[in-house]
Protein backbone atom coordinates (compact mmCIF):
# COMPACT_ATOMS: atom_id res chain seq x y z
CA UNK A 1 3.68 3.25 -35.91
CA UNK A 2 5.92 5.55 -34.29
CA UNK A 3 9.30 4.39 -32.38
CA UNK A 4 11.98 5.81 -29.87
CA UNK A 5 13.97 7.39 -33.11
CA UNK A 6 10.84 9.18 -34.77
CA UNK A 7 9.24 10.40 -31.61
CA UNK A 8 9.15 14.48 -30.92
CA UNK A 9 8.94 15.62 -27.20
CA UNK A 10 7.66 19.23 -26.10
CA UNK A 11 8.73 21.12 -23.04
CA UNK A 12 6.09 23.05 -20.69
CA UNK A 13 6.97 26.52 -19.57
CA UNK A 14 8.20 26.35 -16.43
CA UNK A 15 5.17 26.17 -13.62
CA UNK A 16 5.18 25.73 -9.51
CA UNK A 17 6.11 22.67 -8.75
CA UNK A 18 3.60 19.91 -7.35
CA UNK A 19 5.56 18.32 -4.75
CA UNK A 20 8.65 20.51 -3.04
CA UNK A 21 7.74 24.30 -2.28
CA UNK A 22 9.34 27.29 -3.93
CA UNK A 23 10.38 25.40 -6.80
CA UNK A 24 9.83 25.46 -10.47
CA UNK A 25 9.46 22.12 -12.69
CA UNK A 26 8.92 21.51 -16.63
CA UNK A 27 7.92 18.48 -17.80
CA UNK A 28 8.84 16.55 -21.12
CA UNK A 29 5.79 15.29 -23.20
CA UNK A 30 5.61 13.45 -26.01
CA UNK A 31 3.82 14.22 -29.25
CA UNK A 32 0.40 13.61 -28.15
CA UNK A 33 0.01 12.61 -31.81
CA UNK A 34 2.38 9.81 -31.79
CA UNK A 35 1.20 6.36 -32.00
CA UNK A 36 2.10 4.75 -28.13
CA UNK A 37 1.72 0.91 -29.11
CA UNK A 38 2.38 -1.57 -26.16
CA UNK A 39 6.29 -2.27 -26.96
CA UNK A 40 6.85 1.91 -27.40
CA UNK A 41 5.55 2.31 -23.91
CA UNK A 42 7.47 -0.06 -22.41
CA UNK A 43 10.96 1.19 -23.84
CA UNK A 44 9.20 4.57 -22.78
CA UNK A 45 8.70 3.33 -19.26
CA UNK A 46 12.10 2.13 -19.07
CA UNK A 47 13.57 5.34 -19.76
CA UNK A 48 11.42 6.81 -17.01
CA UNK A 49 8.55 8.06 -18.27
CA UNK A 50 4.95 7.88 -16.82
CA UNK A 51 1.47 8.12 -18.40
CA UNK A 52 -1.24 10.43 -17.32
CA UNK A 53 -4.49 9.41 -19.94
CA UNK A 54 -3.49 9.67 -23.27
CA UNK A 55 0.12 12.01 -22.16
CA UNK A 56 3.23 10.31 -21.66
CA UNK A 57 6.09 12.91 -19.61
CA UNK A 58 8.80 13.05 -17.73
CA UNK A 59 10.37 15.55 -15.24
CA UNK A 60 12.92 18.16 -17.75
CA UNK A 61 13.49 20.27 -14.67
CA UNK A 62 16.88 22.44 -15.85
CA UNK A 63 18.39 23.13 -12.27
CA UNK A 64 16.46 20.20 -10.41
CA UNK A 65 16.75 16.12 -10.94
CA UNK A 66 14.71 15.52 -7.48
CA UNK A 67 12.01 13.22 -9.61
CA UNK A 68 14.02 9.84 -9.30
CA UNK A 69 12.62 6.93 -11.55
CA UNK A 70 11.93 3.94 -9.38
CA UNK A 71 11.19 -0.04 -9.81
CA UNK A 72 10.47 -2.64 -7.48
CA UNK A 73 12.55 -6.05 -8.76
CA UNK A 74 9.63 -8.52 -8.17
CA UNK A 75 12.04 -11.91 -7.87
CA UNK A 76 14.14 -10.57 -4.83
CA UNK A 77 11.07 -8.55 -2.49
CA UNK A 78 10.06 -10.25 0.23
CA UNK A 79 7.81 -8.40 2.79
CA UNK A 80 8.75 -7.04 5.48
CA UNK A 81 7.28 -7.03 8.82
CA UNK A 82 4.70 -4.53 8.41
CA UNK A 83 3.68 -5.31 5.01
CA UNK A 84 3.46 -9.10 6.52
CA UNK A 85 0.26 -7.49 8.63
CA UNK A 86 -0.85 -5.46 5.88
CA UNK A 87 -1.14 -8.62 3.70
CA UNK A 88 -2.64 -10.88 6.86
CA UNK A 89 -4.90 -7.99 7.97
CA UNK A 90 -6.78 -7.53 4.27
CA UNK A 91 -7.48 -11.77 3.40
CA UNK A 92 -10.82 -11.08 3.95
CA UNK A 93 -10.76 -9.00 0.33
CA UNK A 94 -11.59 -10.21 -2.91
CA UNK A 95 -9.31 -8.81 -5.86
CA UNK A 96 -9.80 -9.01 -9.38
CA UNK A 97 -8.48 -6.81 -12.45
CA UNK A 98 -11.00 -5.30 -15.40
CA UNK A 99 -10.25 -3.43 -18.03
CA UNK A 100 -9.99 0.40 -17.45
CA UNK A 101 -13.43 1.95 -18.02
CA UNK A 102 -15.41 4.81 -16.24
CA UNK A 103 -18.17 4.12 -14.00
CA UNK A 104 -20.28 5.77 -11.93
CA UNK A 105 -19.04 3.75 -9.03
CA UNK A 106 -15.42 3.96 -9.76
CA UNK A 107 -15.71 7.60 -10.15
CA UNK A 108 -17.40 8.21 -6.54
CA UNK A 109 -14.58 6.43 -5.18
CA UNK A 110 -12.25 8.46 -6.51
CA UNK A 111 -14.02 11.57 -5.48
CA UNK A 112 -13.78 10.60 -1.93
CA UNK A 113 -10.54 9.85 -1.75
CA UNK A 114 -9.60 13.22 -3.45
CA UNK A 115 -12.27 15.10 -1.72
CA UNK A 116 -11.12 14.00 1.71
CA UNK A 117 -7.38 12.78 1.81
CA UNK A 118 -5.95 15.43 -1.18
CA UNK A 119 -8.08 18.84 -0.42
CA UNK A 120 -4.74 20.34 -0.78
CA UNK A 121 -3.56 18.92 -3.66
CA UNK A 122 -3.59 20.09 -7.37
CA UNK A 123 -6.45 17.05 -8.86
CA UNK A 124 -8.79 19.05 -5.87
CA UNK A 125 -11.65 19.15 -6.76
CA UNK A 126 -12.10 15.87 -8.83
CA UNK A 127 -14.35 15.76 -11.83
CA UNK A 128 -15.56 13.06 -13.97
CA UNK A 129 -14.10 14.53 -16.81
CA UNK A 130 -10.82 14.43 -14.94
CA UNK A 131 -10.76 10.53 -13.75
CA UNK A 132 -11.88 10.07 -17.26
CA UNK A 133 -8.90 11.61 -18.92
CA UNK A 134 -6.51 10.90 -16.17
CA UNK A 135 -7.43 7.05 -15.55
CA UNK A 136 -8.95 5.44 -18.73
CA UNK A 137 -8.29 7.82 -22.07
CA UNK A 138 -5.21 6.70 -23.58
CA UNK A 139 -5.16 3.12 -22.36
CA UNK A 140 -2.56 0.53 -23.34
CA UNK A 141 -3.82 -2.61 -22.11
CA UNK A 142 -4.62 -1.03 -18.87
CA UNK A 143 -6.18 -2.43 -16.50
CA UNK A 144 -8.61 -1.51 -12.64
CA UNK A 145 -8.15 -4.26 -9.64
CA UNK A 146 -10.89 -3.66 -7.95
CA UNK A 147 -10.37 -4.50 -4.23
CA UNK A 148 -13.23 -5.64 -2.49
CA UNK A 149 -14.73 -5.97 1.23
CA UNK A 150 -18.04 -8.72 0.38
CA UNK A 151 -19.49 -6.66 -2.33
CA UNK A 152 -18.73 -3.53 -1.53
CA UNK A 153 -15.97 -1.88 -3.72
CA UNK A 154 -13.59 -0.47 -0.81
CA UNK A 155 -10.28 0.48 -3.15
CA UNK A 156 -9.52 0.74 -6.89
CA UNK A 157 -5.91 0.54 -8.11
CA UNK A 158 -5.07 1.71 -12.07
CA UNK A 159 -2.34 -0.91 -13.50
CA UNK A 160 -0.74 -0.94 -16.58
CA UNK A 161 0.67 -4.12 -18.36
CA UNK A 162 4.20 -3.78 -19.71
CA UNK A 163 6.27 -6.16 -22.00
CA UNK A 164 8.42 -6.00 -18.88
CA UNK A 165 5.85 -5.34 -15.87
CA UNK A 166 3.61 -3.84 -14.40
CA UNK A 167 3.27 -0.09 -14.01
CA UNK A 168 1.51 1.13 -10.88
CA UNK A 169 -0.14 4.18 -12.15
CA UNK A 170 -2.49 5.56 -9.17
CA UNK A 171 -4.38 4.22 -6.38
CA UNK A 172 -7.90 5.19 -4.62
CA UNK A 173 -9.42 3.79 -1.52
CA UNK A 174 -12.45 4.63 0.77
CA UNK A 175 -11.05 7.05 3.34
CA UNK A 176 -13.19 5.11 5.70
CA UNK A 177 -10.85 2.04 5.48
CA UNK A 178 -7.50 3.87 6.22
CA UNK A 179 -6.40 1.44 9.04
CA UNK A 180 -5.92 -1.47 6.22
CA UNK A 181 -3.39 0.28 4.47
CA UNK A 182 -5.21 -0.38 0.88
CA UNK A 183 -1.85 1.19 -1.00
CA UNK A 184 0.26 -0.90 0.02
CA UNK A 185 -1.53 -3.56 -0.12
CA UNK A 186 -2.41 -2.80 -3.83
CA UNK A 187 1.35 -2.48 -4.09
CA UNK A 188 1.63 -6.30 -2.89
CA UNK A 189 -0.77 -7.69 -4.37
CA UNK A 190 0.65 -5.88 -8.23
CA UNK A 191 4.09 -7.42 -7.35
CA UNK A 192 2.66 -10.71 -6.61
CA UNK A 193 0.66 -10.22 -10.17
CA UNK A 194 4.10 -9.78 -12.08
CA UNK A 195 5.52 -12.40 -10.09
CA UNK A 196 2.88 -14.79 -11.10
CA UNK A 197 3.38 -13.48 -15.08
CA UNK A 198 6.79 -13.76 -14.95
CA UNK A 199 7.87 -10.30 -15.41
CA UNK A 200 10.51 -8.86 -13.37
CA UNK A 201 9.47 -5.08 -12.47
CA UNK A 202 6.98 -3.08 -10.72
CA UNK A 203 7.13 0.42 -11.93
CA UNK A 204 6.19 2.92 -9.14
CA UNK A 205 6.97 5.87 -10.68
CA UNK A 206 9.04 9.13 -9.12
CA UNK A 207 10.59 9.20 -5.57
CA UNK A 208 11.75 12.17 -3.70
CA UNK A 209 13.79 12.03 -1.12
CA UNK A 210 12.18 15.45 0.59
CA UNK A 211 8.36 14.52 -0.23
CA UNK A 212 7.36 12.49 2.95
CA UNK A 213 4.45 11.44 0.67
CA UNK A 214 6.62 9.31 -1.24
CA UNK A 215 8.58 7.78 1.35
CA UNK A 216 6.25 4.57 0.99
CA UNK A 217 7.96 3.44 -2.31
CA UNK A 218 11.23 2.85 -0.67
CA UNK A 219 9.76 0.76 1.82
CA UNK A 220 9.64 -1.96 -0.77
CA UNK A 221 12.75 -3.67 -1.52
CA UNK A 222 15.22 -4.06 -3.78
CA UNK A 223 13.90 -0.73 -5.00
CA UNK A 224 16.23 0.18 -8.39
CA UNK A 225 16.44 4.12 -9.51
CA UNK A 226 16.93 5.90 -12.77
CA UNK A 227 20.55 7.81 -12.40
CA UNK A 228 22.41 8.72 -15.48
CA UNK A 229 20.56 6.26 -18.07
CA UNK A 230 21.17 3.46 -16.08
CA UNK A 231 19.04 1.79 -13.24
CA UNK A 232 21.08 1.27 -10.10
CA UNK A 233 19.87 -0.37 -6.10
CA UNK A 234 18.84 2.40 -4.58
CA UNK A 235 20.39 1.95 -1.01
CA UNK A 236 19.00 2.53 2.24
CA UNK A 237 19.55 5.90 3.87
């Protein structure tokens, strides 16, 4: 089993990055044949990194440290106004987690939501083969809540269990059902699930202050970011 000492990373080349314009990123990977137990990825999680199928990276950028680590500290959040009516607006859904697999319905789900909110984007256009390897190879007690409107399957939320948390690793919804605000309220509801198992973080992955995409994430508070090895409050602007 490998650990934090015997682990060997590998650096891309340097490629456009996905998220600010005119820049170049490299990402950190590890071994992809290390053996990622449970405990490994959550001391890997901790240290920032993020999983993508069976890869586990973080931003190595060399003149560029715009990717900030960020968790949500379950205990303190409390809601604010607009996530009140997010919350209120969606008790008419059922929620339930299942363990990561591929379906044909989960997969159509995801297509629409890339096919119609993330033309743009580099996972355009989606494949089968790519929600396969991006969303269910690699698992490590991972986990789908499928969110529900009567029986039909309206959003579908990818959640990792941590010795420490939850990790919020991507989120789909029907493009149809924009006005609920399904992220965020798949955000709630995975804080209220580590609540509930009495673990203290939400993991929400990398904030950047100039990607208005991200801006969601620090809506949630007390958000804590990654800076110098240590994680810190991130204040409000």
């Amino acid at each position: 089993m490998s650990n934090l000492r015997t682990l060997v990373f590998f650096a891309t080349p340097p490629h456009d990055c996905s998220y600010l314009p005119n820049r170049e990123a490299t990402t950190m990977f590890v071994d992809p044949r290390a053996n990622i137990d449970k405990k490994l990825y959550s001391q890997l999680t901790a240290l920032g990194f993020r999983r993508s199928g069976s890869h586990y990276y973080r931003p190595h950028c060399e003149s560029c440290n715009a990717c900030i680590p960020v968790r949500l500290r379950v205990d303190d959040f409390l809601p604010d106004r607009s996530q009140r009516r997010v919350r209120d607006r969606n008790a008419d859904l059922t929620c339930e987690l299942v363990p990561a697999s591929f379906t044909e319905r989960y997969y159509q789900l995801y297509a629409d939501y890339i096919e119609q909110r993330h033309a743009d984007g580099d996972m355009y256009p989606p494949s089968r083969e790519q929600f396969t390897s991006f969303l269910v190879e690699g698992a490590t007690d991972s986990w789908f809540l499928e969110i529900r409107l009567a029986d039909k399957l309206v959003g579908l939320a990818a959640v990792d269990l941590l010795d420490d948390g939850l990790s919020a690793i991507y989120t789909v919804f029907d493009p149809a059902y924009e006005a609920r605000s399904l992220g965020t309220f798949a955000i709630l509801w995975q804080i209220e699930a580590a609540r509930t198992r009495g673990l203290p973080h939400l993991y929400l992955g990398y904030w950047i202050r100039q990607c208005r995409k991200m801006n969601y994430k620090t809506r949630f508070r007390p958000i804590e970011a990654l800076r110098d090895g240590q994680w810190q409050v991130l204040e409000r602007n």
